[in-house]
Protein backbone atom coordinates (compact mmCIF):
# COMPACT_ATOMS: atom_id res chain seq x y z
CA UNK A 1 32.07 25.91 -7.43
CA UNK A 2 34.26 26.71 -10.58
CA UNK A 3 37.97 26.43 -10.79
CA UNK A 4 40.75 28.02 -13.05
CA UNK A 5 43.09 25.08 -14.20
CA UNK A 6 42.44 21.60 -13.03
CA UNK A 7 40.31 20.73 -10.67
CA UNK A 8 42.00 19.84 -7.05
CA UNK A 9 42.02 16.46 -6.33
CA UNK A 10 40.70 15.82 -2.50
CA UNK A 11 42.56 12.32 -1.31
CA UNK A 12 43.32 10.64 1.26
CA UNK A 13 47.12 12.08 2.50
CA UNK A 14 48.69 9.29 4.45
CA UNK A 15 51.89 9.34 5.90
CA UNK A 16 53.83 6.24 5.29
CA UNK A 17 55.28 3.72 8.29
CA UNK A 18 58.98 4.08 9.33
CA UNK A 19 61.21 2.18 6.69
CA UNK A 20 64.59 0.59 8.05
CA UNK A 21 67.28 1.09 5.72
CA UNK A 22 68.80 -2.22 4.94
CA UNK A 23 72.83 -1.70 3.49
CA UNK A 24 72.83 -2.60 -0.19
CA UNK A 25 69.25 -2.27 -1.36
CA UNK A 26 67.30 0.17 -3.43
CA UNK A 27 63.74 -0.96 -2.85
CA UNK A 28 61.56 -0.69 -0.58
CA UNK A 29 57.94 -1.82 0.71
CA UNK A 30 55.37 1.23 2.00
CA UNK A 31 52.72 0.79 4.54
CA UNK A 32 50.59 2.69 6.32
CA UNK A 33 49.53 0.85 9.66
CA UNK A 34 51.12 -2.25 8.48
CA UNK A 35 48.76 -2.68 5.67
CA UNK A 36 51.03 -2.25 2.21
CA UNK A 37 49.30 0.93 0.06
CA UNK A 38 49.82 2.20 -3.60
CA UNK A 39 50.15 5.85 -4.24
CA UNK A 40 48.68 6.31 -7.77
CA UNK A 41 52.00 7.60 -9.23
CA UNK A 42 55.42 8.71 -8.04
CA UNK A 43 54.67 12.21 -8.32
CA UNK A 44 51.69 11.62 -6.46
CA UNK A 45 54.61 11.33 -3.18
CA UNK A 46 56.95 12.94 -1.12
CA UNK A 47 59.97 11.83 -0.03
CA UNK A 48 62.54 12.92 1.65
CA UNK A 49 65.77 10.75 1.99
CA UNK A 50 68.74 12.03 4.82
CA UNK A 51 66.93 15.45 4.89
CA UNK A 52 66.56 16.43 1.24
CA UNK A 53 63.08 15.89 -0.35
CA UNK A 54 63.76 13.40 -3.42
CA UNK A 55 62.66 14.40 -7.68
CA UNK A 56 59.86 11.90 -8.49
CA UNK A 57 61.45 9.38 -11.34
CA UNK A 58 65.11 10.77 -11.17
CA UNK A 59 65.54 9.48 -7.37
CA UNK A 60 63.01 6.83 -6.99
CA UNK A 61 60.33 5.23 -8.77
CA UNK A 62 57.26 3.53 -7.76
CA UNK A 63 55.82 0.13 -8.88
CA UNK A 64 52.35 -0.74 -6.05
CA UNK A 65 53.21 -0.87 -2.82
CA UNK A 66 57.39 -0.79 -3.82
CA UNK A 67 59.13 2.26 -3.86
CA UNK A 68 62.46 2.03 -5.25
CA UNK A 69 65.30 4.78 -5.19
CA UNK A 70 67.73 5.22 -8.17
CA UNK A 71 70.72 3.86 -5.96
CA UNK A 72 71.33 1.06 -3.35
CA UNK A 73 70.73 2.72 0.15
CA UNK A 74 73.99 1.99 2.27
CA UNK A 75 73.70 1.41 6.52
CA UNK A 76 74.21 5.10 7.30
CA UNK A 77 70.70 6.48 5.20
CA UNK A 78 68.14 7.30 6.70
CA UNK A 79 64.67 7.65 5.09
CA UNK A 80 62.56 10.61 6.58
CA UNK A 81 59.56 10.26 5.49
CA UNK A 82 57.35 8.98 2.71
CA UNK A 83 53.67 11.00 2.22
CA UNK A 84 51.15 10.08 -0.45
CA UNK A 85 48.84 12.79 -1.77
CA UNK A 86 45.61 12.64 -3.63
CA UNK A 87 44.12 9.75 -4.68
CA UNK A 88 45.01 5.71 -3.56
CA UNK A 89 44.37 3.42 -5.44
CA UNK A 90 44.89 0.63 -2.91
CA UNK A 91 44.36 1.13 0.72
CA UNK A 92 43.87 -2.33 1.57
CA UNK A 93 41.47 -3.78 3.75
CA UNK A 94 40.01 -0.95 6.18
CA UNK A 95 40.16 -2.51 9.92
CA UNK A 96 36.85 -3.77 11.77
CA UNK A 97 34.97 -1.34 13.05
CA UNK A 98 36.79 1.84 11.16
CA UNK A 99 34.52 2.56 8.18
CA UNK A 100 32.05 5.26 9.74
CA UNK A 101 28.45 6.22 8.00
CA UNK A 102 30.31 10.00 7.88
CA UNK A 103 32.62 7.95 5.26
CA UNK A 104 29.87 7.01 3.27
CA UNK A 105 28.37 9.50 0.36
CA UNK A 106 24.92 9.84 -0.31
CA UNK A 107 23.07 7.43 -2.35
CA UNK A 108 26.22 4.94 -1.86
CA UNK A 109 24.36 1.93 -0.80
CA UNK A 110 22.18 0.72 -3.40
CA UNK A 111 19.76 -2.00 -3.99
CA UNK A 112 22.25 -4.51 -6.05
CA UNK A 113 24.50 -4.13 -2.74
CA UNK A 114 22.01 -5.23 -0.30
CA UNK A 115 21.29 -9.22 0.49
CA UNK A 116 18.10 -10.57 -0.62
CA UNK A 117 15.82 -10.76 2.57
CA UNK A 118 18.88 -8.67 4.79
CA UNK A 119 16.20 -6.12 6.03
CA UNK A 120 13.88 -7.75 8.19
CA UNK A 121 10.83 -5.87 10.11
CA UNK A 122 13.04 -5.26 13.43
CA UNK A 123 14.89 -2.63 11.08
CA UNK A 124 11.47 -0.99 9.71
CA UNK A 125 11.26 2.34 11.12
CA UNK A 126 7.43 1.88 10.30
CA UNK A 127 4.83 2.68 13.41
CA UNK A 128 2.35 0.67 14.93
CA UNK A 129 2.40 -3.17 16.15
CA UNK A 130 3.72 -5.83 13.69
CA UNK A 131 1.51 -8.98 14.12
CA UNK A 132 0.20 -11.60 11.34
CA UNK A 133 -2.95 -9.57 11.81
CA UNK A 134 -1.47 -6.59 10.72
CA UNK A 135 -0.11 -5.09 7.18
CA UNK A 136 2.59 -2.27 6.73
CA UNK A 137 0.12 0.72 5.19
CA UNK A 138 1.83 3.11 2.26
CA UNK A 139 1.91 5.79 5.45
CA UNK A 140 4.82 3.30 7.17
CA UNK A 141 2.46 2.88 9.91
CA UNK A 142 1.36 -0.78 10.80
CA UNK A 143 -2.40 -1.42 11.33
CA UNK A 144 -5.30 -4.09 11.13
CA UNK A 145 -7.50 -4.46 7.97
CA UNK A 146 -10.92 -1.99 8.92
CA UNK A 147 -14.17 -2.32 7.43
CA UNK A 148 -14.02 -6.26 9.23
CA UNK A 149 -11.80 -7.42 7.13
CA UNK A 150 -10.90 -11.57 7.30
CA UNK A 151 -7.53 -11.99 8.69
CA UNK A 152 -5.99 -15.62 8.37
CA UNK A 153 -5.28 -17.02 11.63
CA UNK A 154 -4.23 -20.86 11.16
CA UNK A 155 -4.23 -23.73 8.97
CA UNK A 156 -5.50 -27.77 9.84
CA UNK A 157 -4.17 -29.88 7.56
CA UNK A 158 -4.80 -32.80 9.49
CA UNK A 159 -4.17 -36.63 7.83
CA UNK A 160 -3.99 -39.81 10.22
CA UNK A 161 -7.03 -41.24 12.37
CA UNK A 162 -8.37 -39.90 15.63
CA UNK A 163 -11.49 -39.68 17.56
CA UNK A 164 -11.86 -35.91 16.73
CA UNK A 165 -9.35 -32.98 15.93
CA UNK A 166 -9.58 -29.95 17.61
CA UNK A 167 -9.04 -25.76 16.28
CA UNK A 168 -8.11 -23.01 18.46
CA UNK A 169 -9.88 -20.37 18.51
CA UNK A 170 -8.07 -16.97 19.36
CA UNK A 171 -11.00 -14.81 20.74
CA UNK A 172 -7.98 -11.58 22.01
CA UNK A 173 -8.44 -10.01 18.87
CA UNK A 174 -11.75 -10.98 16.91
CA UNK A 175 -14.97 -12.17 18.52
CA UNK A 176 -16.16 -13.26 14.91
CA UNK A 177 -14.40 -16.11 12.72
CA UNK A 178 -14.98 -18.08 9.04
CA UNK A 179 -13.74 -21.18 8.94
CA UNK A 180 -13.19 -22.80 5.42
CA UNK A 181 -12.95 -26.33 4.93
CA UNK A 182 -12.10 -27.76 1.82
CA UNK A 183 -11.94 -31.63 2.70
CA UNK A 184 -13.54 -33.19 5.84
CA UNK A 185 -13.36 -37.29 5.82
CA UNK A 186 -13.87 -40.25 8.40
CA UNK A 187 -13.44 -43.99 8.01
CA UNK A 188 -17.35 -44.58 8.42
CA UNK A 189 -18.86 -45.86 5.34
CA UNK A 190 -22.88 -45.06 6.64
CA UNK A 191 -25.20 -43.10 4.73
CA UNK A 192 -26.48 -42.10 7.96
CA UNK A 193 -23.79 -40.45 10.09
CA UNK A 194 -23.10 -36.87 11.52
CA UNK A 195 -20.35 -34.61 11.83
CA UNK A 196 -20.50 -32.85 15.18
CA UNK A 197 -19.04 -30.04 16.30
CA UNK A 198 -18.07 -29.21 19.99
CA UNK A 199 -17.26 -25.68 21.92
CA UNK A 200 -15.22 -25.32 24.61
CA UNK A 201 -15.62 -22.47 26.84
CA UNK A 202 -13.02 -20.09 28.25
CA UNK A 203 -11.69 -21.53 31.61
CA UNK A 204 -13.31 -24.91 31.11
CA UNK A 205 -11.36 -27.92 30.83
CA UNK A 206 -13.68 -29.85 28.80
CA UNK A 207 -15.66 -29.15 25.54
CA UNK A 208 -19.72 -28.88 26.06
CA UNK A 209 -21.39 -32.10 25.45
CA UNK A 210 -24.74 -31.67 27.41
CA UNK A 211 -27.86 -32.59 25.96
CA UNK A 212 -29.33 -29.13 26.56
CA UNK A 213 -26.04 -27.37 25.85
CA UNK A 214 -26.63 -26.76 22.04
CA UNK A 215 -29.73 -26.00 19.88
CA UNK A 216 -29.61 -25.84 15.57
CA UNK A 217 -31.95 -26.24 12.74
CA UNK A 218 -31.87 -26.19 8.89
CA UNK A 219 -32.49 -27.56 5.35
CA UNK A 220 -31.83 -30.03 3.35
CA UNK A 221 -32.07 -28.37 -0.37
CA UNK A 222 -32.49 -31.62 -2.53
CA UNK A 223 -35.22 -33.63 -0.06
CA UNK A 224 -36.75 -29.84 1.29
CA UNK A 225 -36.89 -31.54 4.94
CA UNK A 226 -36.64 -28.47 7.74
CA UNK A 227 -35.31 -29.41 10.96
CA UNK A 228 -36.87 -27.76 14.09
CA UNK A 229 -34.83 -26.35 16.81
CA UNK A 230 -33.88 -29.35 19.08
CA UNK A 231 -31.56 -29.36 22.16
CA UNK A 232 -28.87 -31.23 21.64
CA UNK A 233 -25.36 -32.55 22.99
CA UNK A 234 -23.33 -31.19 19.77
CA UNK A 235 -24.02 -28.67 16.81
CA UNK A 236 -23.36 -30.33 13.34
CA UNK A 237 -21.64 -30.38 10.12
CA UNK A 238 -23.83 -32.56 8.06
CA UNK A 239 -26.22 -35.43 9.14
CA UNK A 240 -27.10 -38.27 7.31
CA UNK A 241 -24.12 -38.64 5.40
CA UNK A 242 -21.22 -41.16 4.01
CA UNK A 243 -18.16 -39.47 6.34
CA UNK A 244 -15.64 -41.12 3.70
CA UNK A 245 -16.84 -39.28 0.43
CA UNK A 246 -15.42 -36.04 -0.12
CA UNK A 247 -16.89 -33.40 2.20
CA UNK A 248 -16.70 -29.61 2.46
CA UNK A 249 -18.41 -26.74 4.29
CA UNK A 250 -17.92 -23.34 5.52
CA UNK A 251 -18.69 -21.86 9.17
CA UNK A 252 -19.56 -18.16 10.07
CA UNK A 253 -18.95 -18.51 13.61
CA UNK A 254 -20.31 -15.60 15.77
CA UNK A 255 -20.36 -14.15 18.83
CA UNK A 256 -17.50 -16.41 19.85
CA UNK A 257 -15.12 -13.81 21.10
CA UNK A 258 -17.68 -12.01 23.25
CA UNK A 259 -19.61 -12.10 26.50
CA UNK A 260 -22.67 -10.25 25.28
CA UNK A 261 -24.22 -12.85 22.82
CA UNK A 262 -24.47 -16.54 22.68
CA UNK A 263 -21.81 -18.46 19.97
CA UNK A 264 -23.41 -19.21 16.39
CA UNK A 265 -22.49 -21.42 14.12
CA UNK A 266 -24.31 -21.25 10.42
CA UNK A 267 -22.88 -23.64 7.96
CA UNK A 268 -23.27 -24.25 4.33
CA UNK A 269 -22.46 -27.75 3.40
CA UNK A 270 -21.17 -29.62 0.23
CA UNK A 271 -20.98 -33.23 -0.44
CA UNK A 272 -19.86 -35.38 -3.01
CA UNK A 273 -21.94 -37.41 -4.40
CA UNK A 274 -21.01 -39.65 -7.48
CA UNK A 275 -22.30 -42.75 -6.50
CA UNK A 276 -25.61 -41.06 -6.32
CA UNK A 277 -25.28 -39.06 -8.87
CA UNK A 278 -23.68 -35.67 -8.15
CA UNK A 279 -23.10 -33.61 -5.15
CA UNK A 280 -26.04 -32.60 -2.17
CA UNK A 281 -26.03 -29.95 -0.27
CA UNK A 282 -27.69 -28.36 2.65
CA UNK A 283 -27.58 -25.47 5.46
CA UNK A 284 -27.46 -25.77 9.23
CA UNK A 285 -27.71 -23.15 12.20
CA UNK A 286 -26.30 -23.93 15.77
CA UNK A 287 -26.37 -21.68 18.76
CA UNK A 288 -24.22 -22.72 22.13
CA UNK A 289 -26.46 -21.91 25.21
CA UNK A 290 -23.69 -19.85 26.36
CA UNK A 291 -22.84 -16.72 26.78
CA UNK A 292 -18.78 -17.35 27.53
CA UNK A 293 -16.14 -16.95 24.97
CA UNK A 294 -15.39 -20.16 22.92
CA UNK A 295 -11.55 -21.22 23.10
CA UNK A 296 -11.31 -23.82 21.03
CA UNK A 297 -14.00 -26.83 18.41
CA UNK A 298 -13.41 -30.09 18.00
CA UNK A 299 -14.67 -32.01 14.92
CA UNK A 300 -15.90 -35.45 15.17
CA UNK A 301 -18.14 -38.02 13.72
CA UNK A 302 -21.03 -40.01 15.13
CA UNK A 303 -19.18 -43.77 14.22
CA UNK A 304 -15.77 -44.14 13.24
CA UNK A 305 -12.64 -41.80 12.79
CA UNK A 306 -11.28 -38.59 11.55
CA UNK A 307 -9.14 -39.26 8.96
CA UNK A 308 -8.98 -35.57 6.90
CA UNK A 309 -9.23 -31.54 7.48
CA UNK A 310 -8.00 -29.13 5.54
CA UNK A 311 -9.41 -26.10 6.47
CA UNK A 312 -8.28 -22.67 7.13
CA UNK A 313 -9.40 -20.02 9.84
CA UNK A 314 -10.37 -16.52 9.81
CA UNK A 315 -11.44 -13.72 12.20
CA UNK A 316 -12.73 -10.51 11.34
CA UNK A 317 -14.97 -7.97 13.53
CA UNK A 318 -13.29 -6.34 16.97
């Protein structure tokens, strides 16, 4: 909208507190609530001093929050009133709880005024659950990845000695899981050991360790020896091997999080080697003669201790 002249200036018009006139003295402090304010400029005031309203600069001037009047005040004065129109320059501090979003313009809160890390996922107005299986999607709704996508689900980093170490396996939200391990190592120095692998069942108490409880075959690629299917009382790792070097692997564990199929485990193995030359490798399939979700694997070797994992797990597939 357009204006002849100046512009009006919109401010804040306070009246100021009650001032008691003290006998002998021209100047005064102003308040509003009890908190001292600072009209911009005398004639940015009114005041009006035993009934007559007072000339800004002939009958008082104004220095911040003082307002002092050309004269000493004597016992008998009485000062009306004091309003201050258009803008304030100092208000002071606004009490709690006073400063309403209606006070606020548009666009006043910026980015430089919020805290880093102030606006956590409570205050998302995003849809959907937020889990750490799910990711905020550019339509502010939250979802899983599709298409089977791996989500992370824990990390072992496991250093010390024990008998075995055991991963969870959470089967309420993926039936399939990858499990990468970049270091497995035991305190067994044998060329001939193996690192089993145990399943525990949903509702059992105990991990399967029955003779006839697990079957598995494979290959070694550098001595081309297939294994047959055999029954046995663990699936495995590796056989054969030093537990001490530096092993790796990684699992495709299906079927785990159903009741349909029995639980697979297919792993590719990697050893180092450099006593013998370089690294071996080799493939093995296990199947759990079960047909109940899997909770939980423990890792163990056949002589000696777990001393390493690192390894990291990953479901994918409803």
């Amino acid at each position: 909208m357009a204006y002849i002249g100046k512009t009006p200036t919109i401010g804040n018009f306070q009246v100021c507190d009650a001032i008691s006139v003290v006998n002998g003295q021209a100047a005064y402090t102003m308040q509003v609530g009890g908190v001292n304010v600072s009209p911009e400029s005398a004639n940015h005031m009114i005041v009006s001093l035993n009934g007559v309203i007072q000339k800004p600069t002939d009958a008082y001037t104004v220095s911040s929050s003082t307002i002092t009047f050309a004269s000493n005040l004597v016992t008998n004065d009485v000062i009306d009133f004091i309003q201050i129109l258009g803008n304030v320059l100092d208000l002071g501090v606004p009490s709690d709880n006073t400063v309403t979003t209606v006070k606020l313009s548009d666009s006043s809160v910026t980015t430089a005024k919020l805290n880093d890390a102030s606006v956590s996922l409570a205050k998302l107005t995003a849809t959907g659950t937020k889990s750490s299986s799910t990711f905020l999607r550019g339509d502010n709704t939250f979802a899983e990845p599709s298409g089977g996508g791996l989500v992370h689900l824990s990390t072992t980093d496991f250093s010390g000695s024990s008998a075995n170490v055991e991963i969870s396996l959470d089967y309420a939200a993926h039936e399939n899981f990858l499990l990468v391990c970049s270091l497995i190592q035991g305190t067994s120095t044998g060329g001939g050991e193996n690192c089993d692998v145990h399943f525990k069942r949903d509702g059992q108490g105990s991990f399967d360790t029955g003779s006839g409880d697990y079957g598995f075959g494979g290959m070694f690629y550098d001595i081309d020896t297939i294994y047959n299917v055999n029954q046995a009382d663990a699936m495995e790792v590796f056989r054969g091997r030093a537990p001490s070097r530096d092993n790796s692997f990684v699992a495709q564990i299906t079927g785990a999080g159903n009741t349909t199929t029995k639980s697979a485990f297919k792993v590719q193995f990697t050893q180092s080697d450099t006593p013998g030359g370089g690294t071996s490798a080799q493939t093995i399939h296990g199947v759990n003669f079960s047909s109940e979700r899997i909770v939980a694997m423990r890792f163990s070797f056949t002589a000696g201790t777990v001393t390493k994992i690192k390894a990291k797990l990953y479901g994918y597939g409803e």
